[in-house]
Protein backbone atom coordinates (compact mmCIF):
# COMPACT_ATOMS: atom_id res chain seq x y z
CA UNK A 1 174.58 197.23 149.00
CA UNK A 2 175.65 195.07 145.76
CA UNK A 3 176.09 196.81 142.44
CA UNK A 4 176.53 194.78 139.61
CA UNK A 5 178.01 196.37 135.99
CA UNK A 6 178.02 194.44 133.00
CA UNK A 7 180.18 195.77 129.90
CA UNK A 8 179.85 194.72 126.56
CA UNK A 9 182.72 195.95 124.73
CA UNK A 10 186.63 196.10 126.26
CA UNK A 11 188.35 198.63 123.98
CA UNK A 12 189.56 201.70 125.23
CA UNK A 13 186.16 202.99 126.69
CA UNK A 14 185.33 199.57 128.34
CA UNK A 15 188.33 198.70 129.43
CA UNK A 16 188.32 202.31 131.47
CA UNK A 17 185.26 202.06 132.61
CA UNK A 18 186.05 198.92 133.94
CA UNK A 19 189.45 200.23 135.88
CA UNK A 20 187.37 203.18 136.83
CA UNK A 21 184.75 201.05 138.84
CA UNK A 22 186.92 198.71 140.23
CA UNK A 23 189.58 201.59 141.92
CA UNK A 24 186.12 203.69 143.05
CA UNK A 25 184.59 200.59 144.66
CA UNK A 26 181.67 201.78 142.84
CA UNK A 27 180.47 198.00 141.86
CA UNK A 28 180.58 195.20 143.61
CA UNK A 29 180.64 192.22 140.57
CA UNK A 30 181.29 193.24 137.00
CA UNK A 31 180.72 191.20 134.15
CA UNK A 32 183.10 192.13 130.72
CA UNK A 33 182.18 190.88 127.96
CA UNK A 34 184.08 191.52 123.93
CA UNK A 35 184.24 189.61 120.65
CA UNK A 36 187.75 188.82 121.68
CA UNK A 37 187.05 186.73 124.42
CA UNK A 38 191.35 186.84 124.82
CA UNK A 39 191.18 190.49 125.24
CA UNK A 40 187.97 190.02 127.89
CA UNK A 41 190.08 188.07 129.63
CA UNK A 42 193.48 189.54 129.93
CA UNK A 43 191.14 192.60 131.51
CA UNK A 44 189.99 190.59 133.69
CA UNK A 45 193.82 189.20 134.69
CA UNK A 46 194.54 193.03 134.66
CA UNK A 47 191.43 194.21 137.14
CA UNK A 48 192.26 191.30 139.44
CA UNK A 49 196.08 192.41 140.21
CA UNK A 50 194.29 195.86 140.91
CA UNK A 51 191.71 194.26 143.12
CA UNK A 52 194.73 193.01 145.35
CA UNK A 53 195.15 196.05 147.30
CA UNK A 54 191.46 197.04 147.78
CA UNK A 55 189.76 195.74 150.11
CA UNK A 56 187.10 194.52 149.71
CA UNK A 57 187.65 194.26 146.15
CA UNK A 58 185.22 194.22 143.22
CA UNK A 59 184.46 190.62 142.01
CA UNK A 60 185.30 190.47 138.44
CA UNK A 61 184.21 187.86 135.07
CA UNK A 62 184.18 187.25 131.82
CA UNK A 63 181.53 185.95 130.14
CA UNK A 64 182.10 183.85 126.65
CA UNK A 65 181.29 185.97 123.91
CA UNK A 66 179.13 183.46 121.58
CA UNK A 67 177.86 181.95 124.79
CA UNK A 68 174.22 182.55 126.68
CA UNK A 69 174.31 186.31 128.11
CA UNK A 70 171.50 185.37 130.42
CA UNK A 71 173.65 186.27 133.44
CA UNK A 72 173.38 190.22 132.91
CA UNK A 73 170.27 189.84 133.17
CA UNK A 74 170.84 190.42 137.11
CA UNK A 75 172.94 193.89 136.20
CA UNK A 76 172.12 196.50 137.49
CA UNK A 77 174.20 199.11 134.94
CA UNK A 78 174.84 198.34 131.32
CA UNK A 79 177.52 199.94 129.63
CA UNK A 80 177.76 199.43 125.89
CA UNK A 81 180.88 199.97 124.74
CA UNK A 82 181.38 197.70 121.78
């Protein structure tokens, strides 16, 4: 079964929630997303290197902050956290 999390917002509450799903395995794609689309990213970097010793891992993106959000549309759990 496929899970997929979208957060809006990487500070200190998105950013855990986001380290929280990935070492549960409780999602299986989740999309960040934060005004700083460096800081979105760097997560990202950071979730990845966790993602190396689970298997399977969670399957993890940023999305462009002044871009289309059209692809949570497909979440299944939104966390704002902006």
């Amino acid at each position: 079964m496929t899970h997929i999390v979208g957060i809006i917002g990487i500070g200190h509450v998105g950013a855990a929630v986001a380290e929280a799903l990935v070492l549960r395995k409780s999602a299986s794609k989740l999309i960040l997303i934060d005004k700083n689309d460096a800081k979105a990213q760097a997560e990202v970097y950071d979730l990845a290197d966790q993602n190396t010793f689970l298997t399977p891992g969670t399957q993890v993106r940023q999305i462009q902050y002044d871009s289309d959000w059209q692809e949570l549309s497909e979440c299944d759990v939104l966390v704002m956290a902006a």
